[in-house]
N, C-alpha and C. Protein backbone atom coordinates (compact mmCIF):
# COMPACT_ATOMS: atom_id res chain seq x y z
N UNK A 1 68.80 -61.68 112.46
CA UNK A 1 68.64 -62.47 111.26
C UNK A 1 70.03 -62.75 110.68
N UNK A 2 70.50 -64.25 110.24
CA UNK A 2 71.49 -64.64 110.21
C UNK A 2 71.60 -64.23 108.58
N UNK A 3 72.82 -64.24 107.91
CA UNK A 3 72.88 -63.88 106.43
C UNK A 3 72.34 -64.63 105.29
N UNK A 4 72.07 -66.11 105.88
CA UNK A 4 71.54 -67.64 105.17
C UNK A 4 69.61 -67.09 105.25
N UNK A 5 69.57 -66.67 106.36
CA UNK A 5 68.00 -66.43 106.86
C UNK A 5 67.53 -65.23 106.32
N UNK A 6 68.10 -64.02 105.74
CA UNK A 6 67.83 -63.07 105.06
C UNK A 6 67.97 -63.42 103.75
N UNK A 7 68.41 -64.23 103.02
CA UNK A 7 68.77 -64.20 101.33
C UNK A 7 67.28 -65.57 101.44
N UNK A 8 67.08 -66.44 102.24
CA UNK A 8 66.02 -67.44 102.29
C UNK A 8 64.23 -66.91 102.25
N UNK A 9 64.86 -65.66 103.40
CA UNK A 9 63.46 -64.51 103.24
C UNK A 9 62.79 -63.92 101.89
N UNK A 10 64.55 -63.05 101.22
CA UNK A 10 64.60 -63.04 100.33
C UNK A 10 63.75 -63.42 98.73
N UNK A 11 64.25 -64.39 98.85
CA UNK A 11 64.19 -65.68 97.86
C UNK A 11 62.05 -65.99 97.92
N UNK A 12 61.97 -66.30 99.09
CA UNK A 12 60.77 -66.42 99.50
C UNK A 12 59.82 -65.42 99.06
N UNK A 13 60.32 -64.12 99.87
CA UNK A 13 59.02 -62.80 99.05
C UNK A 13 59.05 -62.82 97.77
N UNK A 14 60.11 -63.21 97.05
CA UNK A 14 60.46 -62.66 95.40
C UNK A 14 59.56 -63.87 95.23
N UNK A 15 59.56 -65.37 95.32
CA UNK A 15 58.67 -66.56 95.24
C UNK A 15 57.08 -66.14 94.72
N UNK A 16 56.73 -65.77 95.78
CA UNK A 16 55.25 -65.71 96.15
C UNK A 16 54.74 -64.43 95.36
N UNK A 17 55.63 -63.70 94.97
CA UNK A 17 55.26 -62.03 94.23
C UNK A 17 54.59 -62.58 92.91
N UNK A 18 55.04 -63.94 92.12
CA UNK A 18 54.76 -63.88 91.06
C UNK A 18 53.80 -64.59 90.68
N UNK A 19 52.87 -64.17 89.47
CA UNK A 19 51.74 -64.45 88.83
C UNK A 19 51.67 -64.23 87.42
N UNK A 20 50.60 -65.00 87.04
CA UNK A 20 50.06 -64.85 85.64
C UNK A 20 51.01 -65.73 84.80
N UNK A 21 50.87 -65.64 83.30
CA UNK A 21 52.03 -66.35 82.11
C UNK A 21 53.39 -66.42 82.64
N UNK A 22 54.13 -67.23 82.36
CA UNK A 22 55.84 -67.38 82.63
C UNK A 22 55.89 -66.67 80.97
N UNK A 23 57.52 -65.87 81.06
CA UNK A 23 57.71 -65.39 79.69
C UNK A 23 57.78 -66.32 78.99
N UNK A 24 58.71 -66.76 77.90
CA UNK A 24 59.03 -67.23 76.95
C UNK A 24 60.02 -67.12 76.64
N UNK A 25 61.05 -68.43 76.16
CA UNK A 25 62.10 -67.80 75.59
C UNK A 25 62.10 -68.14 74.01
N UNK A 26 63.12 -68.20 73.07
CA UNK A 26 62.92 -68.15 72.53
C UNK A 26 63.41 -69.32 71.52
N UNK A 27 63.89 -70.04 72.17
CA UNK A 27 64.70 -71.56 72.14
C UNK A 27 63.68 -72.86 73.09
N UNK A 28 62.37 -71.94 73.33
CA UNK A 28 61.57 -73.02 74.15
C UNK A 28 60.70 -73.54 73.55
N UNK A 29 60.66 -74.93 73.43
CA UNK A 29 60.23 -76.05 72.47
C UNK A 29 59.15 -76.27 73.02
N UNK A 30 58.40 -76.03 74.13
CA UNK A 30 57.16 -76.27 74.97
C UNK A 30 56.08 -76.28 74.09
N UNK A 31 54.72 -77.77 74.07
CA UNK A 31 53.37 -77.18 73.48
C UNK A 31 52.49 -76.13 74.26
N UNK A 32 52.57 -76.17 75.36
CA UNK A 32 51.83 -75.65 76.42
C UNK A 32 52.23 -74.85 77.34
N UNK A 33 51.59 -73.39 77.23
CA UNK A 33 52.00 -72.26 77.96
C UNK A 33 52.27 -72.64 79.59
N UNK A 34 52.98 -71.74 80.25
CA UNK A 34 53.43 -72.30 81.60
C UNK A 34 52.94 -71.17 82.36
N UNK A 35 52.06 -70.95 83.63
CA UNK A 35 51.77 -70.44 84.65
C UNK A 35 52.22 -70.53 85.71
N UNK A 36 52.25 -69.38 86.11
CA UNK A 36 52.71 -69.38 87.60
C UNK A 36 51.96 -69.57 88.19
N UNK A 37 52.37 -70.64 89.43
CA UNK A 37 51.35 -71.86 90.10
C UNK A 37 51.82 -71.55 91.38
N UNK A 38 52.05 -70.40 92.35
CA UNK A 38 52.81 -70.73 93.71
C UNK A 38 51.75 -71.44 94.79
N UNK A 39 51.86 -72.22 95.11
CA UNK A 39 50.91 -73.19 96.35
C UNK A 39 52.00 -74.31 96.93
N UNK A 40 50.99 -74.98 97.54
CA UNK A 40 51.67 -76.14 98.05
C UNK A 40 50.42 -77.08 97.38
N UNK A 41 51.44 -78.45 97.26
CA UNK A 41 50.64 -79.83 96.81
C UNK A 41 51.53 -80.66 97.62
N UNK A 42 50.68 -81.73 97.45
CA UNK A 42 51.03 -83.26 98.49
C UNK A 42 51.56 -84.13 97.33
N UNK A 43 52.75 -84.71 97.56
CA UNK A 43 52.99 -85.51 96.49
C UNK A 43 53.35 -87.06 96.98
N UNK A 44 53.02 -88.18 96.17
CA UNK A 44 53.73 -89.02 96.13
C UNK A 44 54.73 -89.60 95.70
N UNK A 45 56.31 -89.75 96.15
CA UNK A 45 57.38 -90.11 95.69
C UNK A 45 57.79 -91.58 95.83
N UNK A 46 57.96 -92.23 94.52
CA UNK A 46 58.10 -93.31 94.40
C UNK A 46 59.70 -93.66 94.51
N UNK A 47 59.88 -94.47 94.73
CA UNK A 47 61.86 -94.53 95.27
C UNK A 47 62.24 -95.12 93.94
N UNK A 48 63.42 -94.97 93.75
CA UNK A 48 64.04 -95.47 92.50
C UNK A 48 64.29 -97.15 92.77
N UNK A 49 64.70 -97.77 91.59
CA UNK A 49 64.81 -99.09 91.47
C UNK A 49 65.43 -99.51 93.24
N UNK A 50 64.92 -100.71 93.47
CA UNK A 50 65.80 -100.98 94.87
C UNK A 50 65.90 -100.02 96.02
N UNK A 51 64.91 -99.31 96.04
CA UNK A 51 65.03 -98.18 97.66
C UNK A 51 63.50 -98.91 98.06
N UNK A 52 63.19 -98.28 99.01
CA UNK A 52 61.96 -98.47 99.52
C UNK A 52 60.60 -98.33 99.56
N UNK A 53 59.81 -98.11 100.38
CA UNK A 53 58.45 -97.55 99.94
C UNK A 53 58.29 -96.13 99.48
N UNK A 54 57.28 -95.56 98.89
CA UNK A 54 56.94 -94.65 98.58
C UNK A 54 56.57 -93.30 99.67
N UNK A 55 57.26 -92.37 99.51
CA UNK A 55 57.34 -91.57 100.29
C UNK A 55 55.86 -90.11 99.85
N UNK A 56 55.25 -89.84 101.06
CA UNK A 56 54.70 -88.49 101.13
C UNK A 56 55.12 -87.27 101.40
N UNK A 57 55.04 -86.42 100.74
CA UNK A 57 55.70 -84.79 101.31
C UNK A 57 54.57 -83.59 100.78
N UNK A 58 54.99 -82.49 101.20
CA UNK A 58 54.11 -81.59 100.87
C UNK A 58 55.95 -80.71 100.09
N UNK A 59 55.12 -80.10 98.92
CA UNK A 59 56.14 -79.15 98.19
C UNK A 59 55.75 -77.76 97.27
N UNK A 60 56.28 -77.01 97.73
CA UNK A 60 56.21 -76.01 96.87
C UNK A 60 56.10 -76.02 95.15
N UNK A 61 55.02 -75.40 94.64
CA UNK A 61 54.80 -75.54 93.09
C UNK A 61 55.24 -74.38 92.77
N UNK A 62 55.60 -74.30 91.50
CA UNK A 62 56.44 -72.81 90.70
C UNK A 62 55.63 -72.93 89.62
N UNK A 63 55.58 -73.48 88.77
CA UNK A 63 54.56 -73.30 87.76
C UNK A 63 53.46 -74.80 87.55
N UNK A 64 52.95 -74.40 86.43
CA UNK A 64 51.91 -75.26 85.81
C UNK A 64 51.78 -75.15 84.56
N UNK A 65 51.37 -76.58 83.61
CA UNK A 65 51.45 -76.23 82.59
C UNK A 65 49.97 -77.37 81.78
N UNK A 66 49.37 -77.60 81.11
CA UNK A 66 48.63 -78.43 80.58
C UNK A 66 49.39 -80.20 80.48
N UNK A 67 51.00 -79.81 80.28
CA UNK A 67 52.01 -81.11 80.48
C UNK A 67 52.78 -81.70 81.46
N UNK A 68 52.37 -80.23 82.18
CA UNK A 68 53.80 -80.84 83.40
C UNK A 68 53.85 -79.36 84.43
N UNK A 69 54.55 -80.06 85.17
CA UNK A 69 54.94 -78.46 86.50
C UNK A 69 55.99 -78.53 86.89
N UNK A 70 56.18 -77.44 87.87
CA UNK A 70 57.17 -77.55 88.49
C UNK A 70 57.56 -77.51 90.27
N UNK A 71 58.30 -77.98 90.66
CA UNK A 71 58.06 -78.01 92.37
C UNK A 71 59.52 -77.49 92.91
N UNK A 72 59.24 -77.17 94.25
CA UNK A 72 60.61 -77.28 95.01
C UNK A 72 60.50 -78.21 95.94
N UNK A 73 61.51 -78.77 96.10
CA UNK A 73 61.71 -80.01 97.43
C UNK A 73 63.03 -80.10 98.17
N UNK A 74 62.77 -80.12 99.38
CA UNK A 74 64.01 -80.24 100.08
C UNK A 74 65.27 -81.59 99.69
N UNK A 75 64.42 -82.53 98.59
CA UNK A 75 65.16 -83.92 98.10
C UNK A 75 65.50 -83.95 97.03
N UNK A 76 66.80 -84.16 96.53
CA UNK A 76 66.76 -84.73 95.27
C UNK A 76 66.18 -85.53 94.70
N UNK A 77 65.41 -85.12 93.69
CA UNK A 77 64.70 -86.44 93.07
C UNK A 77 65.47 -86.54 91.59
N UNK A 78 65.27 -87.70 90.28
CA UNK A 78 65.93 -88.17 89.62
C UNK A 78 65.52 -88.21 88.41
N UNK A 79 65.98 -87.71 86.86
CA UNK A 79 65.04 -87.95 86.16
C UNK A 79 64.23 -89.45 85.65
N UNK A 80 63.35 -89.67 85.73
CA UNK A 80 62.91 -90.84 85.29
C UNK A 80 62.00 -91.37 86.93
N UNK A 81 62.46 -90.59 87.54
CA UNK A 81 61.80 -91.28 89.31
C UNK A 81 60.23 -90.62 89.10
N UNK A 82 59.09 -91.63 89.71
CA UNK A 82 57.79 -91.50 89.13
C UNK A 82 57.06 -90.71 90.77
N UNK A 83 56.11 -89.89 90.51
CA UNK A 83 55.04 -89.19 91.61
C UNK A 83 53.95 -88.79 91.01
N UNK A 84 53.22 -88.83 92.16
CA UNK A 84 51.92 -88.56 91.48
C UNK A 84 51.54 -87.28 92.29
N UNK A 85 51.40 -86.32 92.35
CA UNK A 85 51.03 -85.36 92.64
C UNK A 85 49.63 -84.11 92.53
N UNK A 86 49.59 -83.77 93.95
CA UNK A 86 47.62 -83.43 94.20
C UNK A 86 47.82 -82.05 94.48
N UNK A 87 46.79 -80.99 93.97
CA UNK A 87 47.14 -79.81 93.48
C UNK A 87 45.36 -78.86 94.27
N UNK A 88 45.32 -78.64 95.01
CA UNK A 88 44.35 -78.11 95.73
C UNK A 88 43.05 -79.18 95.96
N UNK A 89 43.52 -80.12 96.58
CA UNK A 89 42.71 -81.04 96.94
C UNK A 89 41.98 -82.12 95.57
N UNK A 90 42.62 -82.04 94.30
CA UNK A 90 41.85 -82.51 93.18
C UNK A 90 43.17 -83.94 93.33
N UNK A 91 42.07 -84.71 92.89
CA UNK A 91 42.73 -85.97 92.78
C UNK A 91 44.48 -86.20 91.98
N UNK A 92 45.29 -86.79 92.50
CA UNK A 92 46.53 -86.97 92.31
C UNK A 92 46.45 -87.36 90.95
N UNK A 93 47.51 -86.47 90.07
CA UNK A 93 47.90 -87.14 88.63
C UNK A 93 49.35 -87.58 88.71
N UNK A 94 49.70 -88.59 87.94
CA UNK A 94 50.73 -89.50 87.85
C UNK A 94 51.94 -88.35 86.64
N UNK A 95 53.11 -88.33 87.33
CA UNK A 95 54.06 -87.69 86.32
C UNK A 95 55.55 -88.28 86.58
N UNK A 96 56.19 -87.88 85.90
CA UNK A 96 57.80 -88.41 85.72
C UNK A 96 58.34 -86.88 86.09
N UNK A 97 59.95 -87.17 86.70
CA UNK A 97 60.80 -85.70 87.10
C UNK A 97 61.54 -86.21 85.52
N UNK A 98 61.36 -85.31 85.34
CA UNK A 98 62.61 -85.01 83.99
C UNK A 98 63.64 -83.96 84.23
N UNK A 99 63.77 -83.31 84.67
CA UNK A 99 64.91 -82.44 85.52
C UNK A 99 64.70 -81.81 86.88
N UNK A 100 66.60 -81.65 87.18
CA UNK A 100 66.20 -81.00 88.82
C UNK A 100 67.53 -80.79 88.51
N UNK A 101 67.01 -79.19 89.73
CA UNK A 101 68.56 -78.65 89.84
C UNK A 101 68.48 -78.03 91.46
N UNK A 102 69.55 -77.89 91.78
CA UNK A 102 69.89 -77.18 93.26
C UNK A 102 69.91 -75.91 93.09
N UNK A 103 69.06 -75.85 94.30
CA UNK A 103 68.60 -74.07 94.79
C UNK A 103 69.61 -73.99 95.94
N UNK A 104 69.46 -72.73 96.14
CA UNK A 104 70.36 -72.32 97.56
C UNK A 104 69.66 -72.65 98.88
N UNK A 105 70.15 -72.79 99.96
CA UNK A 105 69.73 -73.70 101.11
C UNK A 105 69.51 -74.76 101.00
N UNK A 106 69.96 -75.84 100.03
CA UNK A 106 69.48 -76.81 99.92
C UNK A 106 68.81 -77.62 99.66
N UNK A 107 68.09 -76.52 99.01
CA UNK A 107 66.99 -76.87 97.97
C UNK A 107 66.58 -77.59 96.48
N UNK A 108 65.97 -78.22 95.68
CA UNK A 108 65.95 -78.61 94.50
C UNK A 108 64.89 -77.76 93.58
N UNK A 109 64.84 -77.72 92.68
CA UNK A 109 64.19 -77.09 91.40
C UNK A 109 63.82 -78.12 90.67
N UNK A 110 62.30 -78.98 90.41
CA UNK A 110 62.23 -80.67 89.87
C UNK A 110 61.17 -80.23 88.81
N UNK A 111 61.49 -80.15 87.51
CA UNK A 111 60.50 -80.24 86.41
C UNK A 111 59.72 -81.75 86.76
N UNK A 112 58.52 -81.89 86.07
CA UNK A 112 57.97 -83.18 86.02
C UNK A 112 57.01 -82.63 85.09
N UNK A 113 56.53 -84.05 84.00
CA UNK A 113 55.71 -84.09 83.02
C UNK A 113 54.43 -84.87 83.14
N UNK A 114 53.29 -84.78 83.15
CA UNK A 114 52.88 -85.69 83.50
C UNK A 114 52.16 -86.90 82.23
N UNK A 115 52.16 -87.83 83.13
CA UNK A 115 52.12 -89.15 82.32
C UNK A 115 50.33 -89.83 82.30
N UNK A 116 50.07 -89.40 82.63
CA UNK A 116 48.57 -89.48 82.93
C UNK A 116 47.49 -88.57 81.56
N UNK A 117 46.39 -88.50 81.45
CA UNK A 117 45.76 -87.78 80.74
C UNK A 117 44.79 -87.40 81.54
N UNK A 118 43.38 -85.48 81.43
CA UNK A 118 42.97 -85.51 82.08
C UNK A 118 41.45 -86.12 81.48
């Protein structure tokens, strides 16, 4: 096991360990409590102004919230770039990325809100 492939393992068991409420901080402006959501969902990624068609992927979820979630993706995505995203087979809801940040391996960290109602 290479040193990239042990901290990825890592990273992974610590991933999947967690459940129930996300804490709170105390500077967090959120209406809606956030859960830990670990699964996979299918999303649709819409390309920014002037790129191409709309892309499919499957991505890792980190939380959930009544407003919005959160994913990992091997892509940068952008704030303001639109997806609609499907969450154990229930029909796709429409949301916006409002932030993303880089994980290690190359990874992204993509808040999204969603824009839809249920």
């Amino acid at each position: 096991m290479t040193p990239s492939t042990a901290n990825t393992k890592e990273w992974i068991d610590d991933f999947f360990t967690k459940s129930g409420p996300k804490p709170v901080a105390l500077n967090d402006l959120r209406r809606h409590p956030r859960f830990y959501y670990r699964s996979c969902a299918e999303v649709v990624i819409y390309p920014i102004v002037g790129q191409k068609k709309p892309t499919r992927a499957f991505v890792l979820t980190q939380d959930l919230s009544r407003s919005g979630f959160s994913i990992v993706h091997a892509t940068q995505l952008y704030p303001g770039q639109r997806i609609e995203a499907s969450f154990d087979g229930r029909p796709a809801r429409a949301a916006v990325v409002t932030w993303c940040r880089r994980l290690p391996d190359k990874h992204y960290s993509i808040g999204c809100q969603f824009t839809d109602s249920v």
